[in-house]
PDB file of N, CA and C in Angstrom:
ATOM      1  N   UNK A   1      22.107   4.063 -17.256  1.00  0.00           N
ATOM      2  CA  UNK A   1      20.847   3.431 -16.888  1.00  0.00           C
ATOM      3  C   UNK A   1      21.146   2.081 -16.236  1.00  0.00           C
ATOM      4  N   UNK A   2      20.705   1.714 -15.257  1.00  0.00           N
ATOM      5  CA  UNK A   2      20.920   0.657 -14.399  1.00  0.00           C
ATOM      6  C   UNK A   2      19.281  -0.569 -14.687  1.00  0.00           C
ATOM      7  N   UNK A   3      20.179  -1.799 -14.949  1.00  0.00           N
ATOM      8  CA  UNK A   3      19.198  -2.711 -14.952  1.00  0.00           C
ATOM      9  C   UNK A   3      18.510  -3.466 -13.854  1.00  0.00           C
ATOM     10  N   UNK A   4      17.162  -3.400 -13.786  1.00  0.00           N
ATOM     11  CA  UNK A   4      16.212  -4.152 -13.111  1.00  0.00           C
ATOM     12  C   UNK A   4      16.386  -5.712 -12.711  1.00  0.00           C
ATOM     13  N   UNK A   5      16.730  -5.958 -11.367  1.00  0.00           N
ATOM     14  CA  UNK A   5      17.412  -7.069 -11.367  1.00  0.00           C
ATOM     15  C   UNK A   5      15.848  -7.472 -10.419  1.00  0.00           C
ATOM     16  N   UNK A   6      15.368  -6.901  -9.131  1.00  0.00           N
ATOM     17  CA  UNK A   6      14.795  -7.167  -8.296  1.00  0.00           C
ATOM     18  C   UNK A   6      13.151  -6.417  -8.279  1.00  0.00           C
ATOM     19  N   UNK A   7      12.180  -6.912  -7.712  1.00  0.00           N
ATOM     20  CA  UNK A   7      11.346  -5.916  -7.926  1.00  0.00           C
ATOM     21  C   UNK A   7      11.451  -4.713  -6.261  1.00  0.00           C
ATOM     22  N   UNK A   8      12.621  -5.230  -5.469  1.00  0.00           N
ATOM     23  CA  UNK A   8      13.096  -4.107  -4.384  1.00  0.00           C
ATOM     24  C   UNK A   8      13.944  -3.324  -5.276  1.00  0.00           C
ATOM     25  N   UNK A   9      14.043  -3.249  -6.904  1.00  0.00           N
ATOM     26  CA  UNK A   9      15.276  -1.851  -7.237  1.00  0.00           C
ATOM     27  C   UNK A   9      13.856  -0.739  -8.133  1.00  0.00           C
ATOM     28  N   UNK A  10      12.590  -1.756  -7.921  1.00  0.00           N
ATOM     29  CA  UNK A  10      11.388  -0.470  -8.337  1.00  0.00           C
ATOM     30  C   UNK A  10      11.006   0.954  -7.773  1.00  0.00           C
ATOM     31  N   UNK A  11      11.157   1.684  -7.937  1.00  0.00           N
ATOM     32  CA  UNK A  11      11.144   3.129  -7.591  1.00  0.00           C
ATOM     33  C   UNK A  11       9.675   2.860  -6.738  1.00  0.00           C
ATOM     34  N   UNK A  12       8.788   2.460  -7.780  1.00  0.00           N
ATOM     35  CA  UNK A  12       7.567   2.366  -7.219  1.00  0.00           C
ATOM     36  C   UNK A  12       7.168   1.547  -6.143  1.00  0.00           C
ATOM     37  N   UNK A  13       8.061   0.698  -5.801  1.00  0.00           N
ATOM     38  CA  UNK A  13       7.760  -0.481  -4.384  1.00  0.00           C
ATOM     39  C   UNK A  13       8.534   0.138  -3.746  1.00  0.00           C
ATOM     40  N   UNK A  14       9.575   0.896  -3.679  1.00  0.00           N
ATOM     41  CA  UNK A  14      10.542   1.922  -2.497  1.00  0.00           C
ATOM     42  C   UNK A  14       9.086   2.944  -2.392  1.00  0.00           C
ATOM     43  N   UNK A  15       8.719   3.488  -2.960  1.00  0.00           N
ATOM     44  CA  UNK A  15       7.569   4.584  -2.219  1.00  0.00           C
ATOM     45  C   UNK A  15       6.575   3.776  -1.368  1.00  0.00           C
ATOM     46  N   UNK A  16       5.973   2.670  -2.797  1.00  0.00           N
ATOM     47  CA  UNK A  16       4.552   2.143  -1.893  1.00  0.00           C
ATOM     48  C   UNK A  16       5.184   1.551  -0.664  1.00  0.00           C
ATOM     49  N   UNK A  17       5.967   0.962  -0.428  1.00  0.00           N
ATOM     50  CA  UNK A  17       6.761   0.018   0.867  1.00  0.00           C
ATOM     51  C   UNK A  17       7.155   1.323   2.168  1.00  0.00           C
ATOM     52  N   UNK A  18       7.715   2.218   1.903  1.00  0.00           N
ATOM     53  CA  UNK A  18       7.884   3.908   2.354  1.00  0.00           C
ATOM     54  C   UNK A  18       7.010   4.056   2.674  1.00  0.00           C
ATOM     55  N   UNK A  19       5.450   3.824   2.050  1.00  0.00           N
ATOM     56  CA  UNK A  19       4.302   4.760   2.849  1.00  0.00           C
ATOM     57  C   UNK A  19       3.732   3.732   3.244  1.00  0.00           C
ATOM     58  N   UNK A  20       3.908   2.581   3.207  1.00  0.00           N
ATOM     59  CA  UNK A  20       3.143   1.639   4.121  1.00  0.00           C
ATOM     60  C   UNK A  20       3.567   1.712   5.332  1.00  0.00           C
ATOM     61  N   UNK A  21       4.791   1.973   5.754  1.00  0.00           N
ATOM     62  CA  UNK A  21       5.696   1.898   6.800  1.00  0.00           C
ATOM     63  C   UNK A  21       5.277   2.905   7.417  1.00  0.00           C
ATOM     64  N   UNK A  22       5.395   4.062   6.516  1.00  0.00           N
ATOM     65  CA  UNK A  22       4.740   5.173   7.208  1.00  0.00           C
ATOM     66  C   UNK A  22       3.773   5.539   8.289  1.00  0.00           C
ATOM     67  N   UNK A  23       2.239   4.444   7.647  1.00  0.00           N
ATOM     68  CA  UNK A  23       0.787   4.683   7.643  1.00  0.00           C
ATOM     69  C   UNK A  23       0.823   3.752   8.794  1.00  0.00           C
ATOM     70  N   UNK A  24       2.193   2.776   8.840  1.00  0.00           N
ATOM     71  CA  UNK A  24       1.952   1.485  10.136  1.00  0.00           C
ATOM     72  C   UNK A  24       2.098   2.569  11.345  1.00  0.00           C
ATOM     73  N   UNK A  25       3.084   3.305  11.685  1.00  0.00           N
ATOM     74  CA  UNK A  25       3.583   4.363  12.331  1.00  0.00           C
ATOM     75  C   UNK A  25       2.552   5.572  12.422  1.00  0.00           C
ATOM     76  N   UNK A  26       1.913   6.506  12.207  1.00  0.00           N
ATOM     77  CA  UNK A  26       1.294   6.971  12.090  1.00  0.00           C
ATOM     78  C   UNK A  26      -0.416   6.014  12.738  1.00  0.00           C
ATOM     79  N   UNK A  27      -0.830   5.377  12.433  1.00  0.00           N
ATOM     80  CA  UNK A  27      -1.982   4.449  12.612  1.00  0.00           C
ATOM     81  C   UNK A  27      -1.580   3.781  14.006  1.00  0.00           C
ATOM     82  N   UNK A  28      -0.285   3.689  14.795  1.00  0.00           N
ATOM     83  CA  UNK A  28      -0.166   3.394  16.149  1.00  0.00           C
ATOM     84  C   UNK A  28      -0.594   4.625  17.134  1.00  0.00           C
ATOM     85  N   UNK A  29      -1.011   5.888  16.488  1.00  0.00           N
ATOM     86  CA  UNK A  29      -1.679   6.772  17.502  1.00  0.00           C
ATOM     87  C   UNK A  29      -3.302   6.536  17.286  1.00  0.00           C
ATOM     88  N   UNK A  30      -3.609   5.725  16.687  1.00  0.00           N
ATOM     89  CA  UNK A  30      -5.408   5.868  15.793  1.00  0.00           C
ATOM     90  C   UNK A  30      -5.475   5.008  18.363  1.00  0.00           C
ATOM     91  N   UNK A  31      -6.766   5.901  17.870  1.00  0.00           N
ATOM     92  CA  UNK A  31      -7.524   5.320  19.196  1.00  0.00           C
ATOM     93  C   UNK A  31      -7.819   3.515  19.045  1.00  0.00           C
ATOM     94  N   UNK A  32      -7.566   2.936  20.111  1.00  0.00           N
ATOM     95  CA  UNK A  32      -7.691   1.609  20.382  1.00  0.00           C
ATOM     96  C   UNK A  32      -9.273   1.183  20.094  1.00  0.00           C
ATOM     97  N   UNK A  33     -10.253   1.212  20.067  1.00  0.00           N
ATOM     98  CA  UNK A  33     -11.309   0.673  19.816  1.00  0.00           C
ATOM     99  C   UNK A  33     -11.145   1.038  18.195  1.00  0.00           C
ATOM    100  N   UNK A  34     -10.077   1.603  17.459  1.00  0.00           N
ATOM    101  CA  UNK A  34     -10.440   1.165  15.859  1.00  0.00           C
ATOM    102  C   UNK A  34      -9.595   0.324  15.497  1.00  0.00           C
ATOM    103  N   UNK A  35      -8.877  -0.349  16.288  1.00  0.00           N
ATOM    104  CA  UNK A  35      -7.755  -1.706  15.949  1.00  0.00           C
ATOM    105  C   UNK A  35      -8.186  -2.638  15.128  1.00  0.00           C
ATOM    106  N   UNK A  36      -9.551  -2.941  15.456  1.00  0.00           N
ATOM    107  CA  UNK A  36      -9.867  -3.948  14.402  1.00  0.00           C
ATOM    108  C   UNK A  36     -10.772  -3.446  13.191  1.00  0.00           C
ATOM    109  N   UNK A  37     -10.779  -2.251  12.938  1.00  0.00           N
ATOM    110  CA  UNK A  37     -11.917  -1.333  12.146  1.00  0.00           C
ATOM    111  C   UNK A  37     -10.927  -0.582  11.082  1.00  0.00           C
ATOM    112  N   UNK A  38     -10.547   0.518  11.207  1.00  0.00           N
ATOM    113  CA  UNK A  38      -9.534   1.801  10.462  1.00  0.00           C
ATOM    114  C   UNK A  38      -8.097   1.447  10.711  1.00  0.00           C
ATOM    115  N   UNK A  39      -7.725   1.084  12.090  1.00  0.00           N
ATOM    116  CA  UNK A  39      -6.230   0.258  11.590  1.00  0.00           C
ATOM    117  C   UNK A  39      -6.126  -0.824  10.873  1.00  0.00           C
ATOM    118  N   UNK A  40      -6.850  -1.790  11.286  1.00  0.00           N
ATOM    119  CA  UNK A  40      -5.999  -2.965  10.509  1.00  0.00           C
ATOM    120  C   UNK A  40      -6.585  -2.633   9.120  1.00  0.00           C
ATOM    121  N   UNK A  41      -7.791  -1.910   8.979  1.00  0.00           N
ATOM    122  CA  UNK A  41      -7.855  -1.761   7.485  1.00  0.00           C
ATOM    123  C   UNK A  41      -6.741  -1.089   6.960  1.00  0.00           C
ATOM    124  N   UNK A  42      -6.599  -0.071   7.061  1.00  0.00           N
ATOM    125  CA  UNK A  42      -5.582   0.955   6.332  1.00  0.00           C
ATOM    126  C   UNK A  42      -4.483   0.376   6.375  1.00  0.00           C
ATOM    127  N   UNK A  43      -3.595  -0.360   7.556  1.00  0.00           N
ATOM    128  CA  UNK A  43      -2.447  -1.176   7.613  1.00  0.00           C
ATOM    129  C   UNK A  43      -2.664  -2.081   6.418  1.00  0.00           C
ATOM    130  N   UNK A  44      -3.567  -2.913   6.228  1.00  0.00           N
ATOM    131  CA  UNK A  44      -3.939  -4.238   5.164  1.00  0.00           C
ATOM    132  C   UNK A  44      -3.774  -3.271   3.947  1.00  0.00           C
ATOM    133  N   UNK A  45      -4.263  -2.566   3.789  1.00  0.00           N
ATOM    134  CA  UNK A  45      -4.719  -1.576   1.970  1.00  0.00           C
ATOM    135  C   UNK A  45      -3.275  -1.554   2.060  1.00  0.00           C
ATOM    136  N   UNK A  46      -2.201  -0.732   2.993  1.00  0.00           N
ATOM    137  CA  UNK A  46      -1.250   0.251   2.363  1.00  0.00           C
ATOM    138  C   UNK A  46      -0.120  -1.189   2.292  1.00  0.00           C
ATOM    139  N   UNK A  47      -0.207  -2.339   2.553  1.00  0.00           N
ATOM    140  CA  UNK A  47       0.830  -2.765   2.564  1.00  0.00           C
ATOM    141  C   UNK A  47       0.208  -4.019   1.338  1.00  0.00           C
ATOM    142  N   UNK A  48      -0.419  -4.038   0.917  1.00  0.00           N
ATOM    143  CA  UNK A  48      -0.294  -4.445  -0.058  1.00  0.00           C
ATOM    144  C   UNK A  48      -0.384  -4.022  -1.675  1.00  0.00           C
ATOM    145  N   UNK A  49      -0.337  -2.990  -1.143  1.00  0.00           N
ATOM    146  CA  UNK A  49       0.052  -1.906  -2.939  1.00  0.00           C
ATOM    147  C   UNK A  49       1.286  -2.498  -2.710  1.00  0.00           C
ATOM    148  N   UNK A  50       2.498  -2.949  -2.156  1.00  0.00           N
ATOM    149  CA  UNK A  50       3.563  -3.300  -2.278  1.00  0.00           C
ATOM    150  C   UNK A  50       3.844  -4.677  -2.589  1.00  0.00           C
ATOM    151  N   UNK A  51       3.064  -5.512  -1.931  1.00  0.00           N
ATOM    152  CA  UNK A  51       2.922  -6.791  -1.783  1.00  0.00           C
ATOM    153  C   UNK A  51       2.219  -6.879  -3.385  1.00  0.00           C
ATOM    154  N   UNK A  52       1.287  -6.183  -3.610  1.00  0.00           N
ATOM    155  CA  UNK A  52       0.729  -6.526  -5.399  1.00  0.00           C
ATOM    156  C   UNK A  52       2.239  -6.237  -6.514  1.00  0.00           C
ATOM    157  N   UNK A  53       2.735  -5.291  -6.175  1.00  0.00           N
ATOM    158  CA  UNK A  53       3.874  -4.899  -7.097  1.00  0.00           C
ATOM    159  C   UNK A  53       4.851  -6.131  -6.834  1.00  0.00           C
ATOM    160  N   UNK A  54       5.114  -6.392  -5.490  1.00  0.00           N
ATOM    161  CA  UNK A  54       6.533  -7.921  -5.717  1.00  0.00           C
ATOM    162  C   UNK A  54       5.644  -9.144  -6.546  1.00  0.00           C
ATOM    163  N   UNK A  55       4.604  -9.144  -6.513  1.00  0.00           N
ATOM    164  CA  UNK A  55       3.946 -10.189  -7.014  1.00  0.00           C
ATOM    165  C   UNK A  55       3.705 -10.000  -8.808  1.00  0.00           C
ATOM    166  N   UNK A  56       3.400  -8.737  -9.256  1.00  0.00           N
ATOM    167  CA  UNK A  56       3.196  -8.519 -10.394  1.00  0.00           C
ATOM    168  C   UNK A  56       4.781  -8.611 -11.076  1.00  0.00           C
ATOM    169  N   UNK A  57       5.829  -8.201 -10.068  1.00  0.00           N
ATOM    170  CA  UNK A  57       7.055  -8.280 -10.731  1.00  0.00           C
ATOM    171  C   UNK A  57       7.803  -9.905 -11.034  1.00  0.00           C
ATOM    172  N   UNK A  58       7.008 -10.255 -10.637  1.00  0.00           N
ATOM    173  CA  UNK A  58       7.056 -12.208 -10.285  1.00  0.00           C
ATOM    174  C   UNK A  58       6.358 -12.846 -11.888  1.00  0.00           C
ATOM    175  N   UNK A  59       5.206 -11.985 -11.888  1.00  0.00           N
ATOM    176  CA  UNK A  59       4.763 -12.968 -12.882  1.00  0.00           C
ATOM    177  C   UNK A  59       4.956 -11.549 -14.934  1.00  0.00           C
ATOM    178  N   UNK A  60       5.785 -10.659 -14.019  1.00  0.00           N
ATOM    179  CA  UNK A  60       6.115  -9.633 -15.634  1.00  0.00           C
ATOM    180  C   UNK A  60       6.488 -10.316 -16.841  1.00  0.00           C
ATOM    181  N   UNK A  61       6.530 -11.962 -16.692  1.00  0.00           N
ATOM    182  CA  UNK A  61       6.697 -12.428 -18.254  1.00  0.00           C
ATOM    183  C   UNK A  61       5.015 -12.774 -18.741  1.00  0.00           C
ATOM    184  N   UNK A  62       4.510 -12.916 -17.989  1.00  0.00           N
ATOM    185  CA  UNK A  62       2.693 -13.149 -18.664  1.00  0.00           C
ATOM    186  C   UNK A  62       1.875 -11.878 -18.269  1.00  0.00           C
ATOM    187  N   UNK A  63       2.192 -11.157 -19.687  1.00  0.00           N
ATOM    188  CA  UNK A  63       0.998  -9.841 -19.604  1.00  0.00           C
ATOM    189  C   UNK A  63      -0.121  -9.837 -19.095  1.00  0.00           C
ATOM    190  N   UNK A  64      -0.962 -10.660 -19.268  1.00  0.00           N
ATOM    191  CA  UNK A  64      -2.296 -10.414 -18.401  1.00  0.00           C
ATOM    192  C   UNK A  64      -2.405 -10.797 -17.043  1.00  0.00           C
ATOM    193  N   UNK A  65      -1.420 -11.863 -16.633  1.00  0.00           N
ATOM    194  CA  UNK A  65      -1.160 -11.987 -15.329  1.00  0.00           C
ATOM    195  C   UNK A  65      -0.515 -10.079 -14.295  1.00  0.00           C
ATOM    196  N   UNK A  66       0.633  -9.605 -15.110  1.00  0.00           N
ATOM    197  CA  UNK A  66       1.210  -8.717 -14.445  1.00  0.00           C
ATOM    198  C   UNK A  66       0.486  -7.606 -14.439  1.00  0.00           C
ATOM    199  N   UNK A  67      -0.366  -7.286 -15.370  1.00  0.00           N
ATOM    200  CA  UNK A  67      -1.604  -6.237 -15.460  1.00  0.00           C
ATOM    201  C   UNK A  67      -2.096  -6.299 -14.332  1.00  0.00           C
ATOM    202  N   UNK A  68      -2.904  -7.902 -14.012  1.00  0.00           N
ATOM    203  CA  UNK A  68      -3.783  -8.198 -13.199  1.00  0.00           C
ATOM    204  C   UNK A  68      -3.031  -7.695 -11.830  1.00  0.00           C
ATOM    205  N   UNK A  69      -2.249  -7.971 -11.470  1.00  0.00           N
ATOM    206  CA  UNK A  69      -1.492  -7.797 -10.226  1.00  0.00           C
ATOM    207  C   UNK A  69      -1.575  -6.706 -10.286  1.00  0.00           C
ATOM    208  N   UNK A  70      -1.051  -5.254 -11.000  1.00  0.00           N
ATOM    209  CA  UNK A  70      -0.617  -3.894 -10.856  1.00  0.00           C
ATOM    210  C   UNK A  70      -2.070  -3.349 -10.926  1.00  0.00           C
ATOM    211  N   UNK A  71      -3.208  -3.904 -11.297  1.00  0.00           N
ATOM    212  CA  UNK A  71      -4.482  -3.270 -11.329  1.00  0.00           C
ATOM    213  C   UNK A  71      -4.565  -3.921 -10.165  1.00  0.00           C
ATOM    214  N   UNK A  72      -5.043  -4.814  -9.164  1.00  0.00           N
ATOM    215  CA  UNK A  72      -4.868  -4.827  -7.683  1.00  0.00           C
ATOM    216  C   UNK A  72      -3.708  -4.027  -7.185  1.00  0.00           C
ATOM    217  N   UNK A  73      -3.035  -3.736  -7.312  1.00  0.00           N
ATOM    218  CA  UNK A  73      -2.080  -3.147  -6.465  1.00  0.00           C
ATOM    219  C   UNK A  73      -2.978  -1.247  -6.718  1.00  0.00           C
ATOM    220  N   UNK A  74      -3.360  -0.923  -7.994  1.00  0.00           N
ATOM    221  CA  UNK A  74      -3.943   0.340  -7.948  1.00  0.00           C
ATOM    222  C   UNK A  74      -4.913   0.287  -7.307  1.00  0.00           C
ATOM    223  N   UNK A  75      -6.160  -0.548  -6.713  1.00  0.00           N
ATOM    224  CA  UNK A  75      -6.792  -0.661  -5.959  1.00  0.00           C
ATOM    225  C   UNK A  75      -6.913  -0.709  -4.826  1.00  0.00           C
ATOM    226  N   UNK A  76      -5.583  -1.088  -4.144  1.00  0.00           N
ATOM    227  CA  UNK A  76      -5.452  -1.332  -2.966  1.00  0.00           C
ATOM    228  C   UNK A  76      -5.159  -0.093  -2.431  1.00  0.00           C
ATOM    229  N   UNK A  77      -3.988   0.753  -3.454  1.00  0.00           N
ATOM    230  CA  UNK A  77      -3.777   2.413  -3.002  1.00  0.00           C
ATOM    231  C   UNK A  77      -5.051   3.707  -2.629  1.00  0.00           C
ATOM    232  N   UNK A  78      -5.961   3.112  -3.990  1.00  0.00           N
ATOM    233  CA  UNK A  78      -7.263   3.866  -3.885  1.00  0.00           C
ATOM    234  C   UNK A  78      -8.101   3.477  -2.470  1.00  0.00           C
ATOM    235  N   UNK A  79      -8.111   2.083  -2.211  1.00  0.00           N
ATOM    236  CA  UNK A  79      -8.785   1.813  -0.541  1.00  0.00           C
ATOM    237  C   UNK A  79      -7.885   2.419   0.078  1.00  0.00           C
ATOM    238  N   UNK A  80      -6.567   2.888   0.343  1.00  0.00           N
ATOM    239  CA  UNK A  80      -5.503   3.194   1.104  1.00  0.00           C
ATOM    240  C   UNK A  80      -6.211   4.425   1.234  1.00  0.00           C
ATOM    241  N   UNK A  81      -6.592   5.314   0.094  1.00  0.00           N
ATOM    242  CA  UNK A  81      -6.686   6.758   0.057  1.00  0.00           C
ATOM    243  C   UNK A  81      -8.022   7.143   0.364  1.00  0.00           C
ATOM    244  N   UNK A  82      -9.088   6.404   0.426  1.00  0.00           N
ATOM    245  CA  UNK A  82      -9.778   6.442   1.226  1.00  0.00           C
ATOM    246  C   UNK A  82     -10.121   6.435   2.197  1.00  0.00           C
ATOM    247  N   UNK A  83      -9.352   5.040   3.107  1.00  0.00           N
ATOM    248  CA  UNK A  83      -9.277   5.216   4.936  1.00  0.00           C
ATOM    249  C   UNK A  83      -8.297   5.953   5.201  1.00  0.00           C
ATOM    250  N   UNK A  84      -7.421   6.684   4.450  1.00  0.00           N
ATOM    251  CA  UNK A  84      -6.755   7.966   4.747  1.00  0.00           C
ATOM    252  C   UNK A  84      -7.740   9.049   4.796  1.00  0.00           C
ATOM    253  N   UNK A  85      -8.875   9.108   4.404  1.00  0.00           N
ATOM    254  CA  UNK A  85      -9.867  10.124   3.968  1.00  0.00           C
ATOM    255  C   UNK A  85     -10.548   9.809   5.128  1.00  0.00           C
ATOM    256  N   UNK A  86     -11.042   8.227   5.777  1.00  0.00           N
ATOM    257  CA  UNK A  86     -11.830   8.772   6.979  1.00  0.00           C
ATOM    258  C   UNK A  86     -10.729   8.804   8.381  1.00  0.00           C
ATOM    259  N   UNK A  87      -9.461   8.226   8.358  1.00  0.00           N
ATOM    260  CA  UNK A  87      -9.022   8.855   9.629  1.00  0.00           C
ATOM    261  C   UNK A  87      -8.545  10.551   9.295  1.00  0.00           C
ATOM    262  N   UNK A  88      -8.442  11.234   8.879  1.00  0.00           N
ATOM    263  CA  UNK A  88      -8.506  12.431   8.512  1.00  0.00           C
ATOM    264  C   UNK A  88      -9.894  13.276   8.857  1.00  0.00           C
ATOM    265  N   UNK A  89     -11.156  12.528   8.565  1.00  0.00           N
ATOM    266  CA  UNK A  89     -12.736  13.163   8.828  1.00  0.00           C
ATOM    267  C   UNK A  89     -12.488  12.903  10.255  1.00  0.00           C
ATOM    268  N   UNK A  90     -12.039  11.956  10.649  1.00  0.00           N
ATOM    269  CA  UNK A  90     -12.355  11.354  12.707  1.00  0.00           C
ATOM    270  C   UNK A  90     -11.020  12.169  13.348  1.00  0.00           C
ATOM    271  N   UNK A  91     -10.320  13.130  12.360  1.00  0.00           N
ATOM    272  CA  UNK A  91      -9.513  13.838  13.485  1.00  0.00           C
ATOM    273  C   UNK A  91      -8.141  13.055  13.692  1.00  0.00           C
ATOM    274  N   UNK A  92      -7.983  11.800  13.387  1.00  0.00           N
ATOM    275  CA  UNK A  92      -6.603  10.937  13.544  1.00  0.00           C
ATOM    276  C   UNK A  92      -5.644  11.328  12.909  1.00  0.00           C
ATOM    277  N   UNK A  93      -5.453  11.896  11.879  1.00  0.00           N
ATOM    278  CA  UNK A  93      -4.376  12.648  10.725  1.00  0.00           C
ATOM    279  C   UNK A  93      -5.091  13.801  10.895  1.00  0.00           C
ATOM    280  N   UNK A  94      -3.793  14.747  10.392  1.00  0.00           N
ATOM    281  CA  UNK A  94      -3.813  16.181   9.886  1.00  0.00           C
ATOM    282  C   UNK A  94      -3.167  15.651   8.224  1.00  0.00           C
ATOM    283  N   UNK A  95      -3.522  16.726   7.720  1.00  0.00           N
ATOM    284  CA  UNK A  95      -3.396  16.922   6.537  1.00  0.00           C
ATOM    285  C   UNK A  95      -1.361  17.149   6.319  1.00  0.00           C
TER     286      UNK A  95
END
């Protein structure tokens, strides 16, 4: 078992950071009049489920602080999975 030195050796910030990257890539085909609408939203949601996790891993010695962070960071995934839900209805993603 290998010890936790960084919050980059979290399994869970290698995925969320992975699919933010992803969704940046993917969201450069979204049509230009949603740049400031469904991209930069979905870009903003997916990259900070990652950005909440380096931050919650910052403050993991005060429990209600690191809660607080990882419950924003679950929020931010759920907005993620939603404007995944409407560029998916507008035809921009396939499943």
């Amino acid at each position: 078992m290998s010890t936790i030195k960084f919050h980059q050796d979290l399994k869970v910030y290698l995925k969320s950071f992975e699919a933010a990257m992803k969704i940046y890539g993917i969201s450069k085909t979204f049509p230009k009049e949603e740049i400031y609408s469904l991209t930069d939203q979905i870009r903003r949601s997916s990259c900070s489920v990652a950005a909440n996790i380096s931050e919650a891993w910052g403050k993991r010695k005060y429990e209600k602080s690191f809660i607080a962070k990882l419950t924003d960071s679950e929020g931010q995934a759920r907005e993620t999975q939603t404007w995944l839900q409407f560029a998916l209805a507008c035809q921009y993603i396939n499943e």
